[in-house]
Every structure is written in structure tokens, then in C-alpha cells.
C-alpha atoms as a PDB file:
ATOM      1  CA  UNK A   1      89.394 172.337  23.039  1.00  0.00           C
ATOM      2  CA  UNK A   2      89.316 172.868  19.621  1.00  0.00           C
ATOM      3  CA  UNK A   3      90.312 176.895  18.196  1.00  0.00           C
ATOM      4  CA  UNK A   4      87.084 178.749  17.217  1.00  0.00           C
ATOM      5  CA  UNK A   5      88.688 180.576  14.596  1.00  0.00           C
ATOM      6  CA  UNK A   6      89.612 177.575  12.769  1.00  0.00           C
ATOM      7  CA  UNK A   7      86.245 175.944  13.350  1.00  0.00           C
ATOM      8  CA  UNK A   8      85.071 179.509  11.515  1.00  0.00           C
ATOM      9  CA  UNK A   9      87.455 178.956   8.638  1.00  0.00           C
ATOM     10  CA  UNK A  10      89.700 181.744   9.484  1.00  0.00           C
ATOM     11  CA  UNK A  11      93.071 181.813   8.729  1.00  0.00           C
ATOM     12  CA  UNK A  12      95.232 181.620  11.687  1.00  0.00           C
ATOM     13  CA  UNK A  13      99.059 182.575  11.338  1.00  0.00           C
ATOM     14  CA  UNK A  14     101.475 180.658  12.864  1.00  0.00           C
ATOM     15  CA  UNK A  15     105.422 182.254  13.618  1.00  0.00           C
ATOM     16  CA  UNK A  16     108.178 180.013  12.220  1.00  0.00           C
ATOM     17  CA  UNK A  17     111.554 181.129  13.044  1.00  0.00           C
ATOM     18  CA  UNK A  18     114.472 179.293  12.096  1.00  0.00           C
ATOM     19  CA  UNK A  19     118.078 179.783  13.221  1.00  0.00           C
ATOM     20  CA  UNK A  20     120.534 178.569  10.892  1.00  0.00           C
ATOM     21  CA  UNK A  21     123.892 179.348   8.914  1.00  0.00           C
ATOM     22  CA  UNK A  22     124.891 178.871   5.539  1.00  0.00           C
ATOM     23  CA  UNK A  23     128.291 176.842   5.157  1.00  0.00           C
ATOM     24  CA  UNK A  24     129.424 175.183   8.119  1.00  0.00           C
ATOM     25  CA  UNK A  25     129.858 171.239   7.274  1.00  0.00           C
ATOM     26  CA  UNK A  26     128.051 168.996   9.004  1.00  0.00           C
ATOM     27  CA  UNK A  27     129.440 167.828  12.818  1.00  0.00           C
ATOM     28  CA  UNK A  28     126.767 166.286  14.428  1.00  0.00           C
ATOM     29  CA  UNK A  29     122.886 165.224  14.031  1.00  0.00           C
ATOM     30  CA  UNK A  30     120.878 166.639  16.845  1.00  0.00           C
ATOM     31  CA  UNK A  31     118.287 164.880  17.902  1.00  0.00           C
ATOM     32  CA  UNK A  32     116.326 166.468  20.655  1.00  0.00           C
ATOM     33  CA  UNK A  33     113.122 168.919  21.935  1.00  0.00           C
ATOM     34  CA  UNK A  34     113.489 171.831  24.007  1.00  0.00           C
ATOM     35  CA  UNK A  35     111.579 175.015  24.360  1.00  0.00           C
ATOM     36  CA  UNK A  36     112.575 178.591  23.856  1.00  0.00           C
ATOM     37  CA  UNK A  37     112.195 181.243  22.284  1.00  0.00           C
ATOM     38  CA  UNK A  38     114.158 181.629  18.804  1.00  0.00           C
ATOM     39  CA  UNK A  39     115.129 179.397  15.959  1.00  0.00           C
ATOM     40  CA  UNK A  40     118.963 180.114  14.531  1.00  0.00           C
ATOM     41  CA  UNK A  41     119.930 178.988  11.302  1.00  0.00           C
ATOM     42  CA  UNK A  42     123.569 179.532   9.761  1.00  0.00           C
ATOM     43  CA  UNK A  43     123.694 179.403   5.600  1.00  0.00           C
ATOM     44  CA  UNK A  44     126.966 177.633   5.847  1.00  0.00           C
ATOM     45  CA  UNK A  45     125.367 174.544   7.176  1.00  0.00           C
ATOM     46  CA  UNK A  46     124.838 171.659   5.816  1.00  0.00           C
ATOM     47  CA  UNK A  47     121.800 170.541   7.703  1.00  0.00           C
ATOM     48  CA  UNK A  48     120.439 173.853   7.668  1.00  0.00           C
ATOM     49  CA  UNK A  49     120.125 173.243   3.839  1.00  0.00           C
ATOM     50  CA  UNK A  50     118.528 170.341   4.251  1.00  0.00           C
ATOM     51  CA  UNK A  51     116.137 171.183   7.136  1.00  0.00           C
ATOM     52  CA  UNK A  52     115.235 174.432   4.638  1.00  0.00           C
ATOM     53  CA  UNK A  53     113.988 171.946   2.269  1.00  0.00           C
ATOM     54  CA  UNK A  54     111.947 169.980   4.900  1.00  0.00           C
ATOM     55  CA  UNK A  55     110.670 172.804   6.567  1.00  0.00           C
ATOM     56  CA  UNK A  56     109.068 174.010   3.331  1.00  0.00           C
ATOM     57  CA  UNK A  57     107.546 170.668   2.462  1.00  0.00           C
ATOM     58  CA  UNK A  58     105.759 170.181   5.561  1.00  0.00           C
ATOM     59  CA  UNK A  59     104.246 174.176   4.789  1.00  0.00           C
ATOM     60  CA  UNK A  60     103.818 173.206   1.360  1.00  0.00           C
ATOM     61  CA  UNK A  61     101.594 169.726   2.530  1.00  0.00           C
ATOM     62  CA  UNK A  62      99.243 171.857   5.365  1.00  0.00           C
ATOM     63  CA  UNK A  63      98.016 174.414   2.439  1.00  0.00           C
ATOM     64  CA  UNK A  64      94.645 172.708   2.528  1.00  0.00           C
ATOM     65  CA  UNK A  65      94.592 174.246   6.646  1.00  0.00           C
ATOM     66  CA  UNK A  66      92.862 176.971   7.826  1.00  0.00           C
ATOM     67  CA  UNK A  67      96.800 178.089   8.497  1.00  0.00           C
ATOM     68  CA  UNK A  68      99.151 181.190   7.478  1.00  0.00           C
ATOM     69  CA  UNK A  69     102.677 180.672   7.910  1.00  0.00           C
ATOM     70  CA  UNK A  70     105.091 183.152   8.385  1.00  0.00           C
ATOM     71  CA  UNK A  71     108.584 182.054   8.428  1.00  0.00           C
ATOM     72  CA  UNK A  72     111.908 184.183   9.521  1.00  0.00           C
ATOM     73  CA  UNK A  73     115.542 182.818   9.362  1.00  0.00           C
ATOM     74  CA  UNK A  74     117.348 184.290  11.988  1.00  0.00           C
ATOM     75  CA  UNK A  75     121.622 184.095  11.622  1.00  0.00           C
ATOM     76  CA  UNK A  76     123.885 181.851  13.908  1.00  0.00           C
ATOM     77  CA  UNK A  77     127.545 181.508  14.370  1.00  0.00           C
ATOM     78  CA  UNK A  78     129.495 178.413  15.030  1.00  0.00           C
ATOM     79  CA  UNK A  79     132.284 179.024  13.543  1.00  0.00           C
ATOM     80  CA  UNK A  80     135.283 180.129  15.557  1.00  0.00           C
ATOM     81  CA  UNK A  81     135.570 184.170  14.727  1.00  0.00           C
ATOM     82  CA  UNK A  82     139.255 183.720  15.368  1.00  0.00           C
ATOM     83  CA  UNK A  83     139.842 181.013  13.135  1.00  0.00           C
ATOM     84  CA  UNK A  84     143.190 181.434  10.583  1.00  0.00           C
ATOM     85  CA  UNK A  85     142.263 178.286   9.281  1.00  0.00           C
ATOM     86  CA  UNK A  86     138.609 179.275   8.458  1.00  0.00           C
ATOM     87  CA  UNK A  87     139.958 183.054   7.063  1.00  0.00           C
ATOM     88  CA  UNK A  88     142.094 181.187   4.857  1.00  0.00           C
ATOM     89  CA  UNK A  89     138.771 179.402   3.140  1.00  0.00           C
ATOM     90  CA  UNK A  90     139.203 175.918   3.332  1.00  0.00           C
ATOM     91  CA  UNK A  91     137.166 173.201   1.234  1.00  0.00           C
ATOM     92  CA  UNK A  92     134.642 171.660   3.360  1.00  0.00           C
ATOM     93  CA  UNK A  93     137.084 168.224   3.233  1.00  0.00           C
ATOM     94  CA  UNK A  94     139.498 169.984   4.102  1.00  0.00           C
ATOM     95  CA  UNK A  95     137.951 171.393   7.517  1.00  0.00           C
ATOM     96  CA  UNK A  96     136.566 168.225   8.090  1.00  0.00           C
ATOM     97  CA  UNK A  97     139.594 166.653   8.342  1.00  0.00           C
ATOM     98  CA  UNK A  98     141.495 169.343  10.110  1.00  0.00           C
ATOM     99  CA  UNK A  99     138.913 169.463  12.481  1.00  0.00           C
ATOM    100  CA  UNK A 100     138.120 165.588  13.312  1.00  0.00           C
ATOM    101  CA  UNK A 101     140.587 163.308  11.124  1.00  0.00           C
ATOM    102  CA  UNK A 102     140.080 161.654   8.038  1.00  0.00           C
ATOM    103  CA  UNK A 103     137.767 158.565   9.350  1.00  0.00           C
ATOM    104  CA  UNK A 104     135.468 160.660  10.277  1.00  0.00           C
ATOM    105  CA  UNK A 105     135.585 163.594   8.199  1.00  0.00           C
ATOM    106  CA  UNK A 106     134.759 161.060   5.647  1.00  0.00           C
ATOM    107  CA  UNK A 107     131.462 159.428   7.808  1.00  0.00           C
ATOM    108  CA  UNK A 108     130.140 163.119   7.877  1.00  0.00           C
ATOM    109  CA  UNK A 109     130.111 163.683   4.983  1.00  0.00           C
ATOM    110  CA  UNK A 110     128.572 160.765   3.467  1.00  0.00           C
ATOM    111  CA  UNK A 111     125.641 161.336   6.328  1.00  0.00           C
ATOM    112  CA  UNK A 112     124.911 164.032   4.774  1.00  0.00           C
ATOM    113  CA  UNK A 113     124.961 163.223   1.171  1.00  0.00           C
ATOM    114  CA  UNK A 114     122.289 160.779   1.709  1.00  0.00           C
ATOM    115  CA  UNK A 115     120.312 162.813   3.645  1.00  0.00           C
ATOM    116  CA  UNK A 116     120.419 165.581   0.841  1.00  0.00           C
ATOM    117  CA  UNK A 117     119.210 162.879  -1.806  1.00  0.00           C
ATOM    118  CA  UNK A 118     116.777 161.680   0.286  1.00  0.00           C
ATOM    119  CA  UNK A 119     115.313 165.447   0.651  1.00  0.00           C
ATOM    120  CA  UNK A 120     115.482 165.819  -3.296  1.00  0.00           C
ATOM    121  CA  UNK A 121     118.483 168.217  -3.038  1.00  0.00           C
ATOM    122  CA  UNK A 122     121.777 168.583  -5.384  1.00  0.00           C
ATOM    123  CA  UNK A 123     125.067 168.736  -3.208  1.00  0.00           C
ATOM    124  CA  UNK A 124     128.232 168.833  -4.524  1.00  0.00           C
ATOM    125  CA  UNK A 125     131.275 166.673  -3.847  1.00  0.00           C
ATOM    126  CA  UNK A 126     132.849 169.940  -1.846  1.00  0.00           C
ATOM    127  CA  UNK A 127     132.369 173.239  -1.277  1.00  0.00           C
ATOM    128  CA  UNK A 128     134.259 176.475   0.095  1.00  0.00           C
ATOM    129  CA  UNK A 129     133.858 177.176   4.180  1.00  0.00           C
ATOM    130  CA  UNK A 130     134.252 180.756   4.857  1.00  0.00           C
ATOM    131  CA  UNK A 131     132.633 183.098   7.097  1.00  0.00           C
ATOM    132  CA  UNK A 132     128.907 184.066   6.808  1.00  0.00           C
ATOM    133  CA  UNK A 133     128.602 187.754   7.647  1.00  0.00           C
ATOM    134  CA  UNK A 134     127.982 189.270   5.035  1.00  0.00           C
ATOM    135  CA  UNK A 135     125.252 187.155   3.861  1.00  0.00           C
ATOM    136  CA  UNK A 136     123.442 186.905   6.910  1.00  0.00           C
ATOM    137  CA  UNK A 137     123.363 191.038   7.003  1.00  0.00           C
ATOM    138  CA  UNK A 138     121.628 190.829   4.110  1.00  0.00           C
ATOM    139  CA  UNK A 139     119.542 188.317   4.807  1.00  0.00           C
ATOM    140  CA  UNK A 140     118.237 190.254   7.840  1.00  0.00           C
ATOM    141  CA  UNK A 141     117.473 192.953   5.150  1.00  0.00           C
ATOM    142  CA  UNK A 142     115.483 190.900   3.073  1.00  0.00           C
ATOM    143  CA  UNK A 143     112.974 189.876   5.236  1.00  0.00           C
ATOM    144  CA  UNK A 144     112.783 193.664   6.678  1.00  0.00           C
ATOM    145  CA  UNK A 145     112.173 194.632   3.139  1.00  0.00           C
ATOM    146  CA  UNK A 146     109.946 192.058   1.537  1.00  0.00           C
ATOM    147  CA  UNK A 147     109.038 189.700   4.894  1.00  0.00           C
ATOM    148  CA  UNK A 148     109.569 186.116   4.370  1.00  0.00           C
ATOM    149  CA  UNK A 149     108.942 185.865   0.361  1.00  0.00           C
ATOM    150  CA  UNK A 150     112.169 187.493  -0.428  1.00  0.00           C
ATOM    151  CA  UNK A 151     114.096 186.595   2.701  1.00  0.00           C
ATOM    152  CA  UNK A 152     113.251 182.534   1.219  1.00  0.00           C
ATOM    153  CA  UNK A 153     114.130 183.341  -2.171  1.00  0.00           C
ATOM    154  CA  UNK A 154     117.534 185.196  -1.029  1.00  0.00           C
ATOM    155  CA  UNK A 155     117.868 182.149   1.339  1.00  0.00           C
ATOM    156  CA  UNK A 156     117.547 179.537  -1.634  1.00  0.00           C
ATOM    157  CA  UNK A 157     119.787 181.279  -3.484  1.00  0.00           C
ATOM    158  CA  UNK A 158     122.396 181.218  -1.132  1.00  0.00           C
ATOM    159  CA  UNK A 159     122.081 177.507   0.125  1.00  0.00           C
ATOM    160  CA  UNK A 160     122.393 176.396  -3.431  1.00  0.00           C
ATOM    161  CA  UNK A 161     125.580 178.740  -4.104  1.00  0.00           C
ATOM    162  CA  UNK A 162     127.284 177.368  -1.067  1.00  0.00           C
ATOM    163  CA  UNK A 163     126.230 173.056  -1.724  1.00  0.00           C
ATOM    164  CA  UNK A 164     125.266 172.771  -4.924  1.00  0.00           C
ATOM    165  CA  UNK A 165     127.503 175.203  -6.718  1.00  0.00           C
ATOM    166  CA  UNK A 166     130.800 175.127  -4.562  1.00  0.00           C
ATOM    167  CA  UNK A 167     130.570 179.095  -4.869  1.00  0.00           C
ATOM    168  CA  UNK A 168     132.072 181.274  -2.155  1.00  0.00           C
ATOM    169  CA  UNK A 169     129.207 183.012  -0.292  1.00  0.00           C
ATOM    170  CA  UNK A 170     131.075 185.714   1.212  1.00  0.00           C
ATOM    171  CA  UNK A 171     132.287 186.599  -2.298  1.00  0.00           C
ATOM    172  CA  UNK A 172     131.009 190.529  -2.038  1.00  0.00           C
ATOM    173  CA  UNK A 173     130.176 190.448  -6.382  1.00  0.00           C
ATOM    174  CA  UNK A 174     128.085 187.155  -5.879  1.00  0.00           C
ATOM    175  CA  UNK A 175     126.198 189.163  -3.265  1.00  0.00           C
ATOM    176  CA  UNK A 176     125.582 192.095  -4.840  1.00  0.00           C
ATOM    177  CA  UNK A 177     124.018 190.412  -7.633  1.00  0.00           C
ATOM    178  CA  UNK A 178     121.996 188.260  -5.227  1.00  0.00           C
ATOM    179  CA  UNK A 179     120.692 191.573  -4.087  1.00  0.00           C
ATOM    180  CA  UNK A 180     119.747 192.763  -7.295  1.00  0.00           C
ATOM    181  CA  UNK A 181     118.745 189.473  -8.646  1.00  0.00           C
ATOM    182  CA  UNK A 182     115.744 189.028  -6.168  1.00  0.00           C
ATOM    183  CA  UNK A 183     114.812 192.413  -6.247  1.00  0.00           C
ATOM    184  CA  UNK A 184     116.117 193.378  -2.665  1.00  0.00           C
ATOM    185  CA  UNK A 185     118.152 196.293  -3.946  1.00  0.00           C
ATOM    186  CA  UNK A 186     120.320 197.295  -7.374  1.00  0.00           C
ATOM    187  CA  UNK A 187     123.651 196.621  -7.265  1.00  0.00           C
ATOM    188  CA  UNK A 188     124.511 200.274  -6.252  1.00  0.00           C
ATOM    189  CA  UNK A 189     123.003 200.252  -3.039  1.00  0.00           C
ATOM    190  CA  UNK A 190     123.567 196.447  -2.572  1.00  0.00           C
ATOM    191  CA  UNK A 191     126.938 197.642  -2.314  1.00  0.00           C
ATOM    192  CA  UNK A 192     126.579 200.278  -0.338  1.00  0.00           C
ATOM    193  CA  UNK A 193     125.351 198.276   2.036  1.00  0.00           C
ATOM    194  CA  UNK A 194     127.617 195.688   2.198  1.00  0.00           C
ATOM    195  CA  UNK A 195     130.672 198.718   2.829  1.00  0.00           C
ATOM    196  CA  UNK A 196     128.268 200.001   5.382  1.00  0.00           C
ATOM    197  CA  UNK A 197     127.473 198.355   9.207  1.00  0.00           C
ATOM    198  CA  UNK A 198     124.210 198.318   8.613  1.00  0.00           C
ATOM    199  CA  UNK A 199     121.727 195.323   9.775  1.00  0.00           C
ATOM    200  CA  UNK A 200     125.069 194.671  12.239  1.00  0.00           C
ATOM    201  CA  UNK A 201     123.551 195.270  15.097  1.00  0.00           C
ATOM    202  CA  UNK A 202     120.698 193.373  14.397  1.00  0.00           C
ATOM    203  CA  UNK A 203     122.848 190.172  13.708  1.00  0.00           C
ATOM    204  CA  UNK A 204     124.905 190.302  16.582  1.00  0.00           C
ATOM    205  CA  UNK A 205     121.972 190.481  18.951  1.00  0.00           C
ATOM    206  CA  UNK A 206     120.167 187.600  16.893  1.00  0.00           C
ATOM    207  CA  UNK A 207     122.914 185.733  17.631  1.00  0.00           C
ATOM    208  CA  UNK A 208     123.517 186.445  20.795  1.00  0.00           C
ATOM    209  CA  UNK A 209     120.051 185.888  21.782  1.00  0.00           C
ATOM    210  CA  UNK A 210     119.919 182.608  20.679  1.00  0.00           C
ATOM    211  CA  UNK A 211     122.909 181.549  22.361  1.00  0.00           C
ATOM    212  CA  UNK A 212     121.964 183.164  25.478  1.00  0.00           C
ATOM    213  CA  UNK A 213     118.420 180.972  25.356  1.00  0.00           C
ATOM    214  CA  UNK A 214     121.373 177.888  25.314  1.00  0.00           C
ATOM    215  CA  UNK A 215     120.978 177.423  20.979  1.00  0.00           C
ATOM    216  CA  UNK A 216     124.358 175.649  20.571  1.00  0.00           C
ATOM    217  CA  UNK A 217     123.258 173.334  17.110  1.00  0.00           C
ATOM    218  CA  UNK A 218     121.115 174.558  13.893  1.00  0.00           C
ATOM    219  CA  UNK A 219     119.364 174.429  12.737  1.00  0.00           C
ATOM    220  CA  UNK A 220     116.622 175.396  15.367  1.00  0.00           C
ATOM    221  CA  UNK A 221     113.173 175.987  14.529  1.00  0.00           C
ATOM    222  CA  UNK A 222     110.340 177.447  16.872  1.00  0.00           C
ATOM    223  CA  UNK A 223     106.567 176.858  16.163  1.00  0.00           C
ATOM    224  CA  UNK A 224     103.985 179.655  17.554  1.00  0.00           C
ATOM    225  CA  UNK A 225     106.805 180.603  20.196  1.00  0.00           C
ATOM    226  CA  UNK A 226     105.696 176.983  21.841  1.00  0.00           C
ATOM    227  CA  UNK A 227     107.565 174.348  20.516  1.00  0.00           C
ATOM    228  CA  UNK A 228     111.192 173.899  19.374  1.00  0.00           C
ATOM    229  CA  UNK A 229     112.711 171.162  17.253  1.00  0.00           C
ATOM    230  CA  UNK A 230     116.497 170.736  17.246  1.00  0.00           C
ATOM    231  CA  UNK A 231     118.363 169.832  14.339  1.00  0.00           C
ATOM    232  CA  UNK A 232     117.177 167.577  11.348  1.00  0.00           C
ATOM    233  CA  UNK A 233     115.093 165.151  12.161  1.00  0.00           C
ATOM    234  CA  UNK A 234     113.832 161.783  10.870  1.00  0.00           C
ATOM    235  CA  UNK A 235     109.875 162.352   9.732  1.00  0.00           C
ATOM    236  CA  UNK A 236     108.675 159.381  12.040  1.00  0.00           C
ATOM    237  CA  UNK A 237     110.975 161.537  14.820  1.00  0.00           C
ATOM    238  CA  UNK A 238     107.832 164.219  14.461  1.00  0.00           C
ATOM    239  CA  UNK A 239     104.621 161.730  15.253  1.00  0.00           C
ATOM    240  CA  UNK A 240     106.307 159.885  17.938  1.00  0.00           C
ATOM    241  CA  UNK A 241     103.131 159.622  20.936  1.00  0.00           C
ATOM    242  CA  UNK A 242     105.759 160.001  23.055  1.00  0.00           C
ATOM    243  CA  UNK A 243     106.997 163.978  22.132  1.00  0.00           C
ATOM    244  CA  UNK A 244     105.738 166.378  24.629  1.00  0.00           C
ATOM    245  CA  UNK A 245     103.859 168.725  21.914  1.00  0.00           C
ATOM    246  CA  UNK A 246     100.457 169.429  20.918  1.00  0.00           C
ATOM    247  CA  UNK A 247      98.279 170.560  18.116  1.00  0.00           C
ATOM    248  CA  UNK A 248      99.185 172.243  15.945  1.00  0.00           C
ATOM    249  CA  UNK A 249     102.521 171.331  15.287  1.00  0.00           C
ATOM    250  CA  UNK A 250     102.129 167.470  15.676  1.00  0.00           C
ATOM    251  CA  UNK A 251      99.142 167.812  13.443  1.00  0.00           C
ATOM    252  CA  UNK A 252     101.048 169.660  10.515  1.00  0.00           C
ATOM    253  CA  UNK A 253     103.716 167.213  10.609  1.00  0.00           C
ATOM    254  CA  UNK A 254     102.206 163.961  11.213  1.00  0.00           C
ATOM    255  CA  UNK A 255     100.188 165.039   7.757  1.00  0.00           C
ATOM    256  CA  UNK A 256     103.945 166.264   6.293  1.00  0.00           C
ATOM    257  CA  UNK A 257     105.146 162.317   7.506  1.00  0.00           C
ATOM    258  CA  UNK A 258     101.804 160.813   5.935  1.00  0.00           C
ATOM    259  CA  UNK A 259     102.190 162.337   2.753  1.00  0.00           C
ATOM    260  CA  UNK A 260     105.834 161.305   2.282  1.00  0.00           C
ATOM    261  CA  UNK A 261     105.016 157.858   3.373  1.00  0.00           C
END
């Protein structure tokens, strides 16, 4: 049955939110559907950089559709929050191979360098692993300040510090004049914020949300609080017959696949 306010031309907003971090290296590829109800994203991983640049082409592809998106990152932690290692900032190699030997430290990472190319992104050699806090608070901020527009362009900022850069993203400077530079706050009350707890709260229940509606990979998107994709996916992954979705989602990404094709 087809949706009457389409068939009227009317706009009809769709909720995208992804759960993700910002510089955890990449560990594994998931591959796999599965409903609920948020989408995590950390800025210290790799395939959440890349499935940022996806997700945005497929939006950018559907702008002829009667369709509004409106997308929210929402923070994730994978990272082990007792970690000495990861306090002591280790290059992404580095943790790699601490973490899973040299073999495949090395298989990891070349995964994911060709999967960056193939999206059309820069990533560096290496980069710096540290912990994503602070960056996630603000975050959080910027999309209760300016909605998605500045939460993306805070977002883009960041993922390009962390894999195309190698810049520390905890680094409290870089963030303050991330804060200023899209607008979000000056640097006075940028760091003000940063000293303070605020937006805490709201990260720590993000988080533990997610996990506690069984998120354990990012990044994780949800589509009109229906459908869930986990992890980066091959295009010709999204217009299988055989995925248990419907309109719209199939329908905005079988157009993303034919497009790219």
C-alpha cells in the first residue's frame, strides 16, 4: 500500500540514527540485520568513518524523493575504560598488534585501506588511539544546538582529524577550536564545557542504551526506528531479495547501489 503523503508530494522525514566512535581501528567486518532501537557510532572507528561517508551518499542519491532525512550520531564505547595501554595513546599499529599479533594486525589494516579508497576517502598510514570522551560530549552538544547540520560538520571534522590527519582527538586545544570553528560555541565556553560534566549524562545513557538493546559492533544505523543495518556493508549487501526489509529503506538504497554501479 503505497504512503498517501508521498503520492501528495509531501515531504516525509525519515529518523537516521547512527551509533559510532571515532578512533578505534578496525577488528572485524559485521555483516548482519537485526532490529532495535538505536544506532551507535564511535569517532575512533575506522569503519564508522567509512560508513559516515556511505551513509551520506545514499542521502545525497534519494534527494530527488519526496524524503527528509534527519540524521543523529549517537556515541559508543568499545574500548576497554581500564585500558593502561589505551591511556598511554598508542598508534593504531601499535594496538593492532598488541591486541591480535602482527599477521593480522597487518590484514586489518589493509581491509580497511581499500575500503576507504573505494569510498573516496584519505586515510593515513597510522593514526593515534586514545579515548573518545571528550569528543563525543561535544558531539551530543552539537546536534542539541544546531540538529544534525552542525552535529555532521563537527562529525567530519573529527573523522578526518583522527584518519586522515593522524591528530589526537582527545587533544582538549584541537577541540576547542573545533567548537569554535563550526560555530558550536567560542573557544571560551568551548572550554568551559569541556572542564565541566556537562552532556555526561547524556553519553553514558546513549551508551548504555545501546548496549543494553545487545549493540556490541559500529557502526549501527537505524532507519524510521524499523530497520537496522550492522556494520559496513557491501552495496549489493543492501538489494539482496533475500533481506527481511521493506520500502523505504530497500528503495533508497537499491537507487544508492544503482547509481554507484
Amino acid at each position: 500500500m503505497s504512503d498517501p503523503a508521498l503520492s501528495q508530494g509531501v515531504q516525509r522525514v525519515l529518523k537516521i540514527i547512527v551509533i559510532s566512535d571515532y578512533v578505534r581501528p578496525p577488528h572485524s567486518l559485521f555483516v548482519s540485520i537485526m532490529s532495535t532501537l538505536i544506532t551507535p557510532s564511535r569517532q575512533i572507528c575506522t569503519f564508522c568513518y567509512i560508513g559516515n561517508k556511505v551513509l551520506y551518499d545514499a542521502i545525497e542519491a534519494c534527494r530527488d524523493l519526496p524524503v527528509r532525512f534527519d540524521v543523529e550520531f549517537r556515541p559508543f564505547a568499545l574500548l576497554c575504560a581500564t585500558s593502561t595501554h589505551v591511556d598511554k595513546k598508542p598508534s593504531r599499529k601499535e594496538y593492532l598488534i598488541h591486541k591480535f599479533g602482527q599477521h593480522h594486525a597487518e590484514a586489518k589494516l589493509k581491509v580497511a585501506h581499500e575500503m576507504a579508497q573505494k569510498a573516496g576517502l584519505e586515510m593515513a598510514e597510522d593514526g593515534i588511539i586514545c579515548r573518545p570522551n571528550l569528543a563525543h560530549r561535544l558531539a551530543v552538544k552539537a546536534y542539541q544546538v544546531g540538529g544534525q547540520d552542525v552535529q555532521r560538520e563537527f562529525n567530519n571534522i573529527v573523522f578526518n582529524a583522527a584518519f586522515a590527519e593522524r591528530k589526537d582527538i582527545s587533544d582538549f586545544d584541537f577541540l576547542v577550536e573545533t567548537a569554535a570553528q563550526i560555530g558550536l560555541m567560542n573557544r571560551e565556553k568551548a572550554s568551559e564545557f569541556l572542564r565541566s560534566t556537562e552532556c555526561q549524562d547524556c553519553v553514558d545513557k546513549m551508551i548504555d542504551a545501546a548496549k543494553a538493546n545487545q549493540v556490541n559492533g559500529v557502526p549501527f544505523i537505524i532507519i524510521d526506528g524499523k530497520w537496522a543495518l550492522n556494520g559496513v556493508q557491501p552495496k549489493e549487501c543492501y538489494i539482496q531479495a533475500s533481506l527481511p526489509l521493506k520500502p523505504p529503506l530497500v528503495y533508497l538504497l537499491s537507487r544508492f547501489s544503482q547509481r554507484q554501479s
